[in-house]
Protein backbone atom coordinates (compact mmCIF):
# COMPACT_ATOMS: atom_id res chain seq x y z
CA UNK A 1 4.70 -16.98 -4.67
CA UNK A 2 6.28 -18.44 -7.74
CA UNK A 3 8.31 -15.40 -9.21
CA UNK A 4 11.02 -17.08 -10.83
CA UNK A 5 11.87 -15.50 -14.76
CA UNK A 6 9.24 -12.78 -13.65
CA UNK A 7 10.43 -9.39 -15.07
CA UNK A 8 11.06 -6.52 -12.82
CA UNK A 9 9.41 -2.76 -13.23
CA UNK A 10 11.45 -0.02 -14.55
CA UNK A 11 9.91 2.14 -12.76
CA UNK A 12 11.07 1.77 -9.59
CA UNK A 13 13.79 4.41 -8.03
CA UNK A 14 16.23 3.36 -5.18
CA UNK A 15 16.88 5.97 -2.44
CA UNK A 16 17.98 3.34 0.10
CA UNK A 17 20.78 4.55 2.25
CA UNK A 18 19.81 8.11 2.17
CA UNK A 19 17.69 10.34 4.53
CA UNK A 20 17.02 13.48 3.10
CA UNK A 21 15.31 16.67 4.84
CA UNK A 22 13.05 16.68 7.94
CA UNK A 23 10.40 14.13 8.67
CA UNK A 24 7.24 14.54 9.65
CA UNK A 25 6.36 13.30 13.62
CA UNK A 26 6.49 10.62 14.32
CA UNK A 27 3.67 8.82 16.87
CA UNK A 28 5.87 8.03 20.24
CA UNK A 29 4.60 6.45 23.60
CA UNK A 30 2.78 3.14 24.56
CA UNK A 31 2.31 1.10 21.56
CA UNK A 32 5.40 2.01 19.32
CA UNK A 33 4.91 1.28 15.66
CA UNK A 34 1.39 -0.48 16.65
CA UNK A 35 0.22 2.80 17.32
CA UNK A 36 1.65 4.26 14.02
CA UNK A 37 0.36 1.17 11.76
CA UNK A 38 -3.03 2.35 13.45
CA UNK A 39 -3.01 5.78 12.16
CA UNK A 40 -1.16 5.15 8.51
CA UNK A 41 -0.57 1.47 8.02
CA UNK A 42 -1.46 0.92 3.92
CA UNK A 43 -2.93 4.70 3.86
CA UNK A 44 -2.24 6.48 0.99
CA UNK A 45 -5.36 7.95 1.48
CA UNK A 46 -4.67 11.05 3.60
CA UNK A 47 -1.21 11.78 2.28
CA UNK A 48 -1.83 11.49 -1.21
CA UNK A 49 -3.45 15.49 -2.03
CA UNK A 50 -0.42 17.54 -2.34
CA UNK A 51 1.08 18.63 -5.41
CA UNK A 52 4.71 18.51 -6.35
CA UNK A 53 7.18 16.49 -7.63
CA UNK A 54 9.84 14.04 -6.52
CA UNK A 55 13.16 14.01 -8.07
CA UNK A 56 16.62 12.23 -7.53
CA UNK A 57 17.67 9.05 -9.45
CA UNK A 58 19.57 6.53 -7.69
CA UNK A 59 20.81 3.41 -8.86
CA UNK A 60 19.39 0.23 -8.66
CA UNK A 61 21.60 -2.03 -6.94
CA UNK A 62 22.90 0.28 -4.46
CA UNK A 63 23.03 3.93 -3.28
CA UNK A 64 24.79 6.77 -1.72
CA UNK A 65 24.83 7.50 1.86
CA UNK A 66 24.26 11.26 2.96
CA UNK A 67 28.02 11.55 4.33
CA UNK A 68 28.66 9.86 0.06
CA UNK A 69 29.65 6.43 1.01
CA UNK A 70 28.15 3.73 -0.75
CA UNK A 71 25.62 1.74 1.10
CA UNK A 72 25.43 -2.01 0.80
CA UNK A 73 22.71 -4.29 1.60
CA UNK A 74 21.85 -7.73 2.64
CA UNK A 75 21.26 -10.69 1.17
CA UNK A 76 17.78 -10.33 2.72
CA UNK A 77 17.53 -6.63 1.94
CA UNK A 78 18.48 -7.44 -1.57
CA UNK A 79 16.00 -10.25 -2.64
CA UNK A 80 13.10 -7.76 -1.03
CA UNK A 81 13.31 -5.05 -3.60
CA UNK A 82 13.57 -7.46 -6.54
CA UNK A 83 10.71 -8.85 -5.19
CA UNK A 84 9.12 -5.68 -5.04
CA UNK A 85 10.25 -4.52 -8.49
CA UNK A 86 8.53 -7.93 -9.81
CA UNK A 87 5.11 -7.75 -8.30
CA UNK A 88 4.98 -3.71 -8.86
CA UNK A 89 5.38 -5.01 -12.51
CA UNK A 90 3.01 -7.69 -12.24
CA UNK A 91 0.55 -4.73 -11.58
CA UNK A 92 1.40 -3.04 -14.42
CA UNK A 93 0.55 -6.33 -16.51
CA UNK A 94 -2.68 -6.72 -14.57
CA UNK A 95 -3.83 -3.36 -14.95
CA UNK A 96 -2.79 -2.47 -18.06
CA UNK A 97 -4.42 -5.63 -19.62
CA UNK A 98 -8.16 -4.54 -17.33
CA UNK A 99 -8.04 -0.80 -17.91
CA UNK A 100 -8.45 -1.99 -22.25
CA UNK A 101 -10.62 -5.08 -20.98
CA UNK A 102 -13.22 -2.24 -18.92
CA UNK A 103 -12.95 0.64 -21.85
CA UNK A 104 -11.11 2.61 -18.85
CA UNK A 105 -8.58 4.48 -21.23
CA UNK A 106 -4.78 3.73 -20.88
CA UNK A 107 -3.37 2.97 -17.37
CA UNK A 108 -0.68 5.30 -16.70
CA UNK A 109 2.00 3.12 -14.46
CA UNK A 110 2.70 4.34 -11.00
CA UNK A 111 6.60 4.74 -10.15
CA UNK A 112 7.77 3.22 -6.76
CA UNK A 113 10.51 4.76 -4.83
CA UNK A 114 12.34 2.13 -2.01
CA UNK A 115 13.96 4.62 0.89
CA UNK A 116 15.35 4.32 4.01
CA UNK A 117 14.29 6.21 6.90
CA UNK A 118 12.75 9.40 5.22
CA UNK A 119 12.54 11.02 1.73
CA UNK A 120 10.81 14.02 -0.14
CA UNK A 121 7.65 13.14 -1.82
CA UNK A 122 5.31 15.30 -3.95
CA UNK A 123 3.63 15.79 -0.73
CA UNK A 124 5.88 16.56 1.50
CA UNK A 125 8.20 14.84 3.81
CA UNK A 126 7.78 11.04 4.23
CA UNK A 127 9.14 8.60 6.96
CA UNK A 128 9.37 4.99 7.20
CA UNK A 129 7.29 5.00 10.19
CA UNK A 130 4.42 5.91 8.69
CA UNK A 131 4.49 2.45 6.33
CA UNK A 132 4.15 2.65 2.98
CA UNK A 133 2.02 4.60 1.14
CA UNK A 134 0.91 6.39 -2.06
CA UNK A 135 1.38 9.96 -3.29
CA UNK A 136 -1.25 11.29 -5.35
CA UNK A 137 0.84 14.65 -6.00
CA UNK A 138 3.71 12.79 -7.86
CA UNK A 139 1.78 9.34 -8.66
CA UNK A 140 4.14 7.17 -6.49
CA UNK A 141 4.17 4.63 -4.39
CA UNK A 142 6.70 4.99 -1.30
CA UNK A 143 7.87 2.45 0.79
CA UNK A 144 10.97 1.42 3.44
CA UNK A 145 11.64 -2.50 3.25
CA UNK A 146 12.37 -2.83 6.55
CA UNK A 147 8.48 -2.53 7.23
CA UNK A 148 8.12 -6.09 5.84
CA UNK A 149 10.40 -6.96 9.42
CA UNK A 150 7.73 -4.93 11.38
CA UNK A 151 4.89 -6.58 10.06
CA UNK A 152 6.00 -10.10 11.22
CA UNK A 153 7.44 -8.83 14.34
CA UNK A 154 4.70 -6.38 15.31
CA UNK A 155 1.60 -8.20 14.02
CA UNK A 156 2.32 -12.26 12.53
CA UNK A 157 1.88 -11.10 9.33
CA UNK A 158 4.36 -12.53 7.16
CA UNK A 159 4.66 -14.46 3.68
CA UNK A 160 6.14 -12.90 0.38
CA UNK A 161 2.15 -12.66 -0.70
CA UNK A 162 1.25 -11.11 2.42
CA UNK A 163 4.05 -8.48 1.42
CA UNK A 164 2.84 -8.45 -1.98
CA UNK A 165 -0.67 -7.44 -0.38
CA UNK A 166 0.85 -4.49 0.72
CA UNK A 167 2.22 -3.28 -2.37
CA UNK A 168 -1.06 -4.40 -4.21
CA UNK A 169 -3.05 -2.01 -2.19
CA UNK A 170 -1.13 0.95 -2.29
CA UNK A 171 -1.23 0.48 -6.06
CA UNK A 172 -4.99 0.19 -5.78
CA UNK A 173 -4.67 4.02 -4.39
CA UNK A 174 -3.10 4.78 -8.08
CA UNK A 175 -6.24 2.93 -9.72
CA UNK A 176 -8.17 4.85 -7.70
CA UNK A 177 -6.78 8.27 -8.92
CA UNK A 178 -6.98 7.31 -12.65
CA UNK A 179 -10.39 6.71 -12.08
CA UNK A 180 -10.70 10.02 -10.66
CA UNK A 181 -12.19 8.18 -7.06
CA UNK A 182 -9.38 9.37 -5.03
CA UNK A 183 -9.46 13.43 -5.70
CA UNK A 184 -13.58 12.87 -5.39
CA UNK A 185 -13.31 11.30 -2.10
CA UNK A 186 -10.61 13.75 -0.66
CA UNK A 187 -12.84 16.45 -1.96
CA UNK A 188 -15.79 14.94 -0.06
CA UNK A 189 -13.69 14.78 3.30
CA UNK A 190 -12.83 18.08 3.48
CA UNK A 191 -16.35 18.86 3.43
CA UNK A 192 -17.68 17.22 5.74
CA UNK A 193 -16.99 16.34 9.73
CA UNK A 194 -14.56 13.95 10.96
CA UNK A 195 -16.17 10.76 11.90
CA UNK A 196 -18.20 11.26 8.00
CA UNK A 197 -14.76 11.95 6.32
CA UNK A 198 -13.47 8.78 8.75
CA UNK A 199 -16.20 6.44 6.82
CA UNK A 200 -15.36 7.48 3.52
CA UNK A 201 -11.49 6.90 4.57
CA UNK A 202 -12.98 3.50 5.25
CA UNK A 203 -14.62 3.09 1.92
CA UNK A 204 -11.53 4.02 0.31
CA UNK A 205 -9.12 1.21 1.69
CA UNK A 206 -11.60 -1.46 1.35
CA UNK A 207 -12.11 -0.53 -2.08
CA UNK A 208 -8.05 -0.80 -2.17
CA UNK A 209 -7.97 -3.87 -0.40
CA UNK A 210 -10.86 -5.38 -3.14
CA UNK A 211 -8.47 -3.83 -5.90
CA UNK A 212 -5.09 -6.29 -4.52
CA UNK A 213 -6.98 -8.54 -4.55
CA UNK A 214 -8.04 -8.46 -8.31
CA UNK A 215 -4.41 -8.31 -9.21
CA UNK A 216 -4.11 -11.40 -7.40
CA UNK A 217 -6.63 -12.54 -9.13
CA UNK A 218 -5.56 -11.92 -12.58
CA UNK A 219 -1.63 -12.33 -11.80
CA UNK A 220 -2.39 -15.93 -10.75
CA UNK A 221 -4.10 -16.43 -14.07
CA UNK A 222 -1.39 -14.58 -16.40
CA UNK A 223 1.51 -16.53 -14.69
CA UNK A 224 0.44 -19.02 -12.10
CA UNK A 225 2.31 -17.27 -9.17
CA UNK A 226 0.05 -18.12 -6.40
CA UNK A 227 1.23 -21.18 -4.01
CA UNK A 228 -0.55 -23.28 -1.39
CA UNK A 229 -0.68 -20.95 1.35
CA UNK A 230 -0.42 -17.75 -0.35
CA UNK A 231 -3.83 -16.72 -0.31
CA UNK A 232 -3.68 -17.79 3.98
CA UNK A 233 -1.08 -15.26 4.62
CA UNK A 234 -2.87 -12.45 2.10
CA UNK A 235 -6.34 -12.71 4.06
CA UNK A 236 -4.50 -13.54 7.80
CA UNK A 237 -2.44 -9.89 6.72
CA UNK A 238 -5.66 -8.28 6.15
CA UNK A 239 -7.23 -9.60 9.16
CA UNK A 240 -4.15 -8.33 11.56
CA UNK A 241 -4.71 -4.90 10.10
CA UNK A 242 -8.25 -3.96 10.70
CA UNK A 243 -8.17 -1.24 12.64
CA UNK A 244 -9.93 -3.03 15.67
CA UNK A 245 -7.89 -5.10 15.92
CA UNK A 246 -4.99 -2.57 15.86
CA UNK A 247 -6.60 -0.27 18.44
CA UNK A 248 -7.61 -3.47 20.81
CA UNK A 249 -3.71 -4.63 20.70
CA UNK A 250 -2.68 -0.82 20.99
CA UNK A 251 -4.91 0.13 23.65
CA UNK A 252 -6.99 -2.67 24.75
CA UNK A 253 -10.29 -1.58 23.14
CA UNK A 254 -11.65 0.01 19.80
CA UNK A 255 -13.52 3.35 18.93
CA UNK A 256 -15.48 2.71 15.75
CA UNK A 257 -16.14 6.39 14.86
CA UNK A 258 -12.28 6.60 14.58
CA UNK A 259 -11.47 3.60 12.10
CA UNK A 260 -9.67 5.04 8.81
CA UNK A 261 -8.87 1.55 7.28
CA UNK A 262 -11.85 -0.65 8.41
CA UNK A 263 -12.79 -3.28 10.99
CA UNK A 264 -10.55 -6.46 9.96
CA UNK A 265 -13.38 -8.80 9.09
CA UNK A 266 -14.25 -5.84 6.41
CA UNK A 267 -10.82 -5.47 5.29
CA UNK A 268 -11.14 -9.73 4.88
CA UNK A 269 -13.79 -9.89 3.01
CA UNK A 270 -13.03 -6.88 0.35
CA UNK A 271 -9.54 -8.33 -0.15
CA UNK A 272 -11.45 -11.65 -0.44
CA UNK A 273 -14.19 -10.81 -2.94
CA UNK A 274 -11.04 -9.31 -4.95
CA UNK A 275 -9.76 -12.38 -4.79
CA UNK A 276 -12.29 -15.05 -5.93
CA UNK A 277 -13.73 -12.96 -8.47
CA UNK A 278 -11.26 -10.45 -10.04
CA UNK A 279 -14.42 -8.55 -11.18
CA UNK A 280 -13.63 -5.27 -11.04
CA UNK A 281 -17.24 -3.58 -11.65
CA UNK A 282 -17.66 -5.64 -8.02
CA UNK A 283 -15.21 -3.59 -6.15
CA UNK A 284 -17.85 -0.31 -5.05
CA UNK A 285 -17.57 -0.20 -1.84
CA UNK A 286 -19.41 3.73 -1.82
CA UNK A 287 -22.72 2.64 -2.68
CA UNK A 288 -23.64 0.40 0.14
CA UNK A 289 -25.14 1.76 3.17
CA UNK A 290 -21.64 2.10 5.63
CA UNK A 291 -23.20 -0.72 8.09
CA UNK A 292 -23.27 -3.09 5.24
CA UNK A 293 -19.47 -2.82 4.40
């Protein structure tokens, strides 16, 4: 991606270097983070209901270990969160300028808060294990760098838009709670029985996945960021995290009834639509019949 003279978001809060309270368990045994990507990988979804808020400003460049030392970072480490600071507010330029463009009201920017290991959240305890992922409870989106390492080294996926990707869907969590889509879904989940409330986990992250993919869309037209190749690593990403294709590399075979995210040719062909249309009255992914997703 070209990024070069891009701003970076404001809103972003830097809690690298510092673990703070207990962490929620983690998923050991065969299958390591594989097994955890299956469960959370780009969720947002199921963590996103409780309601509190996050505090705790660090600074930007570095920040304060729990024993009060002060943590530096890589090179590597380094160029990451600018880059995530700059497509974070690339979303903000995209979304602000559709939310006027679809008489949608004012979009309300999401923060983003970069940790290391575990953090508070407003809904409760998060660890980097559980990849990033978006709070509905303090409208934030959470995510540990170093999951950018696991993604290449666990699945292939790798490419600074493949990373953007990631941070383009969680955001499409936020759309989804301005639009009121989130609470109405979570609402409908906890009605219902498990493999229902797994299909409309489904919808939700497709309808995520179509959402990055608008962005793309419409940040490739605002400031011609998209590079030969770019849009190869985006829909190879999506396709390494369907979630048969994470069960079938976890365990060596898949159990529809239990897919959260969606099968990876879905998860393709949302991001993809996204993509070549950045239309976002095309992104309902609740109406269809669930075999037609």
């Amino acid at each position: 991606m070209k990024l070069d003279g891009r701003r970076e978001s404001s809103n972003v809060e830097d809690r690298r270097g510092r673990s703070t309270g207990k962490t929620i368990a983690g998923v050991g045994g065969i299958g390591g983070i594989i097994m955890i990507l299956l469960m959370t990988f780009l969720g947002g979804g199921d963590f996103g209901d409780a309601l509190q808020q996050v505090g705790s400003q660090m600074t930007e460049q570095q920040t304060t270990g729990d024993d009060g030392q002060q943590v530096e970072f890589t090179e590597e480490e380094q160029e990451l969160a600018e880059f995530s600071k700059k497509i974070l507010a690339g979303t903000e330029d995209v979304w602000s300028q559709l939310f006027k463009q679809y008489g949608l009201g004012e979009y309300q920017e999401p923060k983003m808060v970069l940790y290391t290991g575990s953090t508070s959240t407003g809904c409760g305890q998060g660890q980097a294990q559980m990849g990033p992922f978006y709070c509905s409870g303090d409208q934030t989106v959470y995510i540990d760098l170093s999951f950018f390492s696991n993604m290449r080294q666990q699945l292939g996926a790798d490419g600074d838009f493949a990373y953007a990707y990631v941070i383009a869907h969680e955001v499409g969590h936020h759309v989804q709670y301005l639009l009121g889509t989130l609470n109405q879904a979570h609402n409908q989940m906890a009605r219902t029985d498990k493999t229902t409330a797994n299909e409309i986990s489904v919808r939700l992250e497709l309808q995520a996945d179509f959402y990055a993919g608008v962005w793309a869309h419409h940040d490739n037209k605002l400031f011609g960021s998209l590079e030969d190749g770019d849009i190869e690593e985006a829909l190879n990403c999506a396709q390494k995290i369907g979630d048969d294709y994470l069960q079938k590399k976890a365990q060596g075979y898949d159990v529809p009834e239990s897919f959260t995210h969606g099968k990876s040719s879905q998860r393709h062909r949302w991001l993809k639509l996204g993509l070549s249309t950045g239309d976002v009255s095309r992104g309902d992914t609740f109406s269809p019949s669930y075999s037609a997703l």
